[in-house]
Protein backbone atom coordinates (compact mmCIF):
# COMPACT_ATOMS: atom_id res chain seq x y z
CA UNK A 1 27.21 120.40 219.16
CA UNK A 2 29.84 122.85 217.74
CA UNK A 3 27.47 125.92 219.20
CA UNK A 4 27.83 123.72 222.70
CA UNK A 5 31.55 123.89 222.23
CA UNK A 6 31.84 127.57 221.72
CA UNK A 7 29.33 128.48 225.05
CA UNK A 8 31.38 126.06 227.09
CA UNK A 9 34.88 128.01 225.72
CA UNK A 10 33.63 131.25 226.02
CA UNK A 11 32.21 130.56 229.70
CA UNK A 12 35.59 129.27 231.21
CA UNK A 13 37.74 132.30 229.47
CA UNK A 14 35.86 134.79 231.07
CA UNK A 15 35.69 133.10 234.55
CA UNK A 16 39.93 133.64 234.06
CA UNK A 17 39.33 137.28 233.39
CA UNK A 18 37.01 137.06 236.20
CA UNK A 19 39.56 135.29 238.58
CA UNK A 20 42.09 138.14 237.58
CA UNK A 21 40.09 141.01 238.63
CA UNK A 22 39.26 139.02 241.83
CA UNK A 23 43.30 138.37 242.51
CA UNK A 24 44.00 142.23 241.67
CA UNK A 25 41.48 143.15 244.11
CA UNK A 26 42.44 140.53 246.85
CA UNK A 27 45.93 142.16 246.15
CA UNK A 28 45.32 145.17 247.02
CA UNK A 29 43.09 144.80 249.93
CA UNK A 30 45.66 146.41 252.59
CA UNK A 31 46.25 149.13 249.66
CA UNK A 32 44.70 152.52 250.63
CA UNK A 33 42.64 154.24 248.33
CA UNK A 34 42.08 151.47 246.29
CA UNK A 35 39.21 150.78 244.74
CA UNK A 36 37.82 147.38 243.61
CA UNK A 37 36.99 146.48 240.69
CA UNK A 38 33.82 144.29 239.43
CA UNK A 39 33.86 142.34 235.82
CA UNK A 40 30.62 142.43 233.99
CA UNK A 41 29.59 139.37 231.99
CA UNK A 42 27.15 139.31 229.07
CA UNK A 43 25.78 137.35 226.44
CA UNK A 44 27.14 137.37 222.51
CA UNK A 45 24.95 139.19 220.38
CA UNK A 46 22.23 136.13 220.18
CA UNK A 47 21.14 135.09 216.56
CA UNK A 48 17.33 135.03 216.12
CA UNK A 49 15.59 131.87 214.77
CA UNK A 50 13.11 131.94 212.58
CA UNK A 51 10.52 129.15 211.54
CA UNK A 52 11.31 127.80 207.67
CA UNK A 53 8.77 125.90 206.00
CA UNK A 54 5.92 127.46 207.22
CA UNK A 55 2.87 126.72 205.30
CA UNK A 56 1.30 130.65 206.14
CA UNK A 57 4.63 131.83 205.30
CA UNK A 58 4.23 135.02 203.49
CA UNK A 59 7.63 136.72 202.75
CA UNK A 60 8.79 137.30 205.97
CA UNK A 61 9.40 134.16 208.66
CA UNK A 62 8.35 134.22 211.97
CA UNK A 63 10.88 134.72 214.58
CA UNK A 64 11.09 131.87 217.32
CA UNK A 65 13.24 133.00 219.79
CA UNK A 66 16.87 133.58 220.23
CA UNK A 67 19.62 131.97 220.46
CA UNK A 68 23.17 132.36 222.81
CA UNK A 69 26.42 132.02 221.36
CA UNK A 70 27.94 131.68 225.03
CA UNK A 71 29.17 135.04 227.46
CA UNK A 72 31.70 137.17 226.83
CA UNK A 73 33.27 139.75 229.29
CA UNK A 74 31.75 143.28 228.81
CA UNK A 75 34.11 145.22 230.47
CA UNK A 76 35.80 145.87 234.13
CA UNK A 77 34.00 148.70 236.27
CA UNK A 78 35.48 150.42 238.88
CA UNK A 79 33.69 150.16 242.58
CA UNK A 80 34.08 154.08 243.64
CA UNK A 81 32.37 153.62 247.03
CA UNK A 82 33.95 154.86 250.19
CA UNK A 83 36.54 152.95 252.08
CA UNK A 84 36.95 152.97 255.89
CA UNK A 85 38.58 155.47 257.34
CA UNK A 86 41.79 154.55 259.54
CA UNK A 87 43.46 156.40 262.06
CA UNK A 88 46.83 156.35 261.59
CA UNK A 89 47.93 159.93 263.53
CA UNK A 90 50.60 160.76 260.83
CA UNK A 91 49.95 164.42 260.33
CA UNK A 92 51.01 163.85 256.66
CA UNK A 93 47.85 161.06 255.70
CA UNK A 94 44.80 162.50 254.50
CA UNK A 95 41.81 161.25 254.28
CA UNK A 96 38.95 162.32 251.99
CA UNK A 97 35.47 161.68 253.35
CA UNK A 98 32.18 162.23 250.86
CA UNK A 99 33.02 162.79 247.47
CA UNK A 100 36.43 164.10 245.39
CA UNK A 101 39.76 163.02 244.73
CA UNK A 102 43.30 164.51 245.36
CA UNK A 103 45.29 165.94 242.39
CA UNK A 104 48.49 165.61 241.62
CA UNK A 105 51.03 166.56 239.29
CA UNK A 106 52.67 163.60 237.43
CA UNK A 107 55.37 163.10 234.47
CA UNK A 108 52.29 162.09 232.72
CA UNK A 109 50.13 165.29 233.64
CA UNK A 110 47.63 165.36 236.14
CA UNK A 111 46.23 162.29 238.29
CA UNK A 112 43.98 161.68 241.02
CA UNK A 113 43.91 159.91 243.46
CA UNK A 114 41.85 158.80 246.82
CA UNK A 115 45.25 157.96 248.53
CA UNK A 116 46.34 160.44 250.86
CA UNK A 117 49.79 159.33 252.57
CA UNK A 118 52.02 162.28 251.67
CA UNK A 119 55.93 163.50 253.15
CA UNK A 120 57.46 166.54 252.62
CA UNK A 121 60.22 166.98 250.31
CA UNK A 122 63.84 168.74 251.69
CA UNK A 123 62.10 172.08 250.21
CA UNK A 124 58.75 171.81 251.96
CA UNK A 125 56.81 170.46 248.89
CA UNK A 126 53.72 168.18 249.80
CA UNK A 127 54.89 164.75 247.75
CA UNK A 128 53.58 161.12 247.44
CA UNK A 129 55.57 158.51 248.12
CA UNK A 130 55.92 158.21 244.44
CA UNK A 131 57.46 161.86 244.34
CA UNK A 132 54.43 162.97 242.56
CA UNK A 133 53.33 166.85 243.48
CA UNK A 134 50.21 167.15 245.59
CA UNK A 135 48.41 170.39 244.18
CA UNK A 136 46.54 172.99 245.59
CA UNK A 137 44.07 175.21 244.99
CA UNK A 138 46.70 178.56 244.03
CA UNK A 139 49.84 175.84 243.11
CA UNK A 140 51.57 172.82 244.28
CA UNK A 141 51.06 172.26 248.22
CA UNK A 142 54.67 173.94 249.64
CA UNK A 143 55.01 173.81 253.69
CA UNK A 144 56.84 176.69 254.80
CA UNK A 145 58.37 176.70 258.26
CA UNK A 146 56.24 176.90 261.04
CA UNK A 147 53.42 174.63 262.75
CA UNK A 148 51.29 173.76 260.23
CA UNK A 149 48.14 171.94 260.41
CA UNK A 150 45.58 170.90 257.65
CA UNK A 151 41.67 172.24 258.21
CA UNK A 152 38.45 170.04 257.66
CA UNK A 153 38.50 171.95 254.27
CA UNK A 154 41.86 170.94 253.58
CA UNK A 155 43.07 174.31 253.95
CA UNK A 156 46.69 174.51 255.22
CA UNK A 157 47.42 176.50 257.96
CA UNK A 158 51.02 177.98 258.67
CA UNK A 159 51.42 179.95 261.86
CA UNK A 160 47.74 180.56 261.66
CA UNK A 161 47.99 182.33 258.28
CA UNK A 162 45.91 180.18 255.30
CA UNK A 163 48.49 179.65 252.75
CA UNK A 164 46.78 177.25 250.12
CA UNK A 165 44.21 174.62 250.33
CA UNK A 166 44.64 171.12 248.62
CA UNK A 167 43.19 171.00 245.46
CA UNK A 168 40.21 168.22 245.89
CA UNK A 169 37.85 167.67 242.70
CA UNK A 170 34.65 165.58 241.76
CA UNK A 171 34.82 163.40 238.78
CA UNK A 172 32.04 161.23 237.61
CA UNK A 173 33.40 157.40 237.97
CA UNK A 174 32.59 156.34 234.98
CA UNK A 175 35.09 158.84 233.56
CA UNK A 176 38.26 157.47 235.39
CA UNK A 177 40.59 155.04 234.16
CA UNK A 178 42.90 153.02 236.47
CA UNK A 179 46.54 154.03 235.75
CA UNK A 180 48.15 151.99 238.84
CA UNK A 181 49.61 152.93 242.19
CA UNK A 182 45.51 153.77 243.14
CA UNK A 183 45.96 156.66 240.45
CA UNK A 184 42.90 157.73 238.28
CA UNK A 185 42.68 159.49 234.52
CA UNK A 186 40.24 161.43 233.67
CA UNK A 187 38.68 161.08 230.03
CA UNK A 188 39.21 163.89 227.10
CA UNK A 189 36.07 165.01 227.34
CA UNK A 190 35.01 164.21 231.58
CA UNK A 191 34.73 167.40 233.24
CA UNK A 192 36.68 168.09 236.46
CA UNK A 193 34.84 170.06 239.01
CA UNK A 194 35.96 171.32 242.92
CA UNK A 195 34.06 169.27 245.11
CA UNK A 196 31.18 170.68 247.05
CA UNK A 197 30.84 167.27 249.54
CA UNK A 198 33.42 166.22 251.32
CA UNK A 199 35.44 166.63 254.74
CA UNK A 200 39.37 166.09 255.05
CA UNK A 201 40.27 163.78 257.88
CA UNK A 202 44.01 164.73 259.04
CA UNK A 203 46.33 161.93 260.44
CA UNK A 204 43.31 159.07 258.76
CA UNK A 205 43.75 156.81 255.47
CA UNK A 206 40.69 155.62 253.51
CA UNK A 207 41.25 151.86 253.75
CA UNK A 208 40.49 149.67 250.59
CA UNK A 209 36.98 149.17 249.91
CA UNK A 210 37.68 145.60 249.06
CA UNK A 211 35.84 142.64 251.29
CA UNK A 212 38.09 140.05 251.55
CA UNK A 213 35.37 137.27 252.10
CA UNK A 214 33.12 138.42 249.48
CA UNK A 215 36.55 138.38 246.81
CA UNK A 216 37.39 134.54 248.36
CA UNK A 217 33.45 133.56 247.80
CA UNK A 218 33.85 134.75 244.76
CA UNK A 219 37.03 133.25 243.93
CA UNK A 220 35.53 130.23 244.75
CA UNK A 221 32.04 129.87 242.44
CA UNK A 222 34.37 131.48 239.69
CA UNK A 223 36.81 128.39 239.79
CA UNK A 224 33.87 126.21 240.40
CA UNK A 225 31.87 127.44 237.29
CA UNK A 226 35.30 126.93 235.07
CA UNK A 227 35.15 123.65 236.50
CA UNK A 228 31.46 123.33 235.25
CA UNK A 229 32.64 124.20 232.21
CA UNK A 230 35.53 122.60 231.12
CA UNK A 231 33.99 119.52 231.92
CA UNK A 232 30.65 120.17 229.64
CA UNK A 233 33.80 121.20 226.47
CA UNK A 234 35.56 117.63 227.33
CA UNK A 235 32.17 115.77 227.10
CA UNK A 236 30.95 117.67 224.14
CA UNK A 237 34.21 116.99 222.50
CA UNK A 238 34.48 113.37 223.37
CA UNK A 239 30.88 113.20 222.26
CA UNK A 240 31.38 114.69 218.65
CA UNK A 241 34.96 112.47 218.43
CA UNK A 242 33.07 109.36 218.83
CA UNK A 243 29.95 110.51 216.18
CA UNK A 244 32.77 111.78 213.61
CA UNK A 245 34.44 108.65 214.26
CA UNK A 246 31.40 106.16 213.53
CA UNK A 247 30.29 108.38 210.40
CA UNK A 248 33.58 107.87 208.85
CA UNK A 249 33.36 104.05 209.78
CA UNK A 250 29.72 104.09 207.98
């Protein structure tokens, strides 16, 4: 009965954590660059049951089977695949398609980020709309005066003289941490490589990869399931009040 109690608690707290992961990503679904994220649910370590009594018993019992203790939430994993691209014809959004990530120079150190919607600062430098630094490959991304345009390599191009290229690397996903704003940090010990696959799409932003229906279908069956179980930990309880109730009367 108590073991029932403990499943049926254990089932509706991680439906919450799953119904905040779904909200955060349903937030963000008109956010570009971001990337969804996906909660993965397991099972407590399960105890093993073993037979007792057992006339052939010789020392060591014989296991039965298992036995849950209820879920648990493993962890939150990031959902790196690619977003739609959206024209937007802003000369200062990027748009990374195939593989890599921006870099840019925070108060924190370097970020990354899939994100490309830049402006120019008074003195030419290549910001976010944070006021972060986008970097290059030779230093921080500076526009001099001049037409300027950005290749399919992201090599900038001032007055038809190559002057830097943005700095775009590959970093395995499971690597990254979420640090807000659609910014990623890399591990101590993740290697950060140039990328070798990937095309920069001038005047485009990679739209969310979140699908709105999916997150309100899920949204749904998560409340639903919480539902499921809160009413299995009100019967169990009202169950074991009523047999503590007549063994005390006994």
């Amino acid at each position: 009965m108590v073991r029932g109690l403990y499943i049926s608690a254990s089932g509706m707290d991680s439906q919450l954590r799953n119904q905040e992961v779904v909200s955060n990503n349903l937030a963000n679904v008109d956010t570009a660059g971001f990337k969804k994220d996906n909660l993965v649910v397991g099972n407590f370590e399960e105890l093993l049951i073993s037979r007792i009594d057992d006339p052939q018993d010789s020392g060591a019992r014989p296991v039965l089977g298992s036995l849950s203790l209820g879920s648990q939430a493993a962890g939150v994993f990031t959902d790196f695949s690619e977003g739609a691209m959206t024209l937007t014809g802003r000369e200062l959004d990027f748009a990374i398609e195939g593989d890599g990530l921006f870099a840019l120079d925070t108060p924190q150190g370097t970020r990354y980020t899939r994100a490309g919607s830049f402006m120019l600062s008074g003195d030419g430098r290549l910001l976010t709309s944070e006021g972060y630094q986008v970097l290059g490959e030779s230093g921080p991304m500076e526009v001099a005066e001049g037409e300027f345009y950005f290749s399919s390599q992201g090599e900038l191009v001032v007055d038809g003289e190559i002057v830097n290229r943005l700095l775009v690397v590959d970093i395995p996903g499971e690597g990254l941490s979420k640090e807000g704003d659609s910014l990623f940090r890399p591990g101590e010990e993740v290697e950060v490589t140039p990328s070798l696959n990937f095309t920069v799409r001038q005047g485009f932003l990679e739209s969310s990869n979140v699908n709105a229906v999916k997150e309100m279908v899920d949204m749904i069956s998560g409340f639903r399931a919480y539902e499921i179980n809160q009413r299995s930990l009100s019967m169990q309880d009202e169950t074991l009040g009523r047999l503590l109730s007549e063994v005390l009367v006994t």
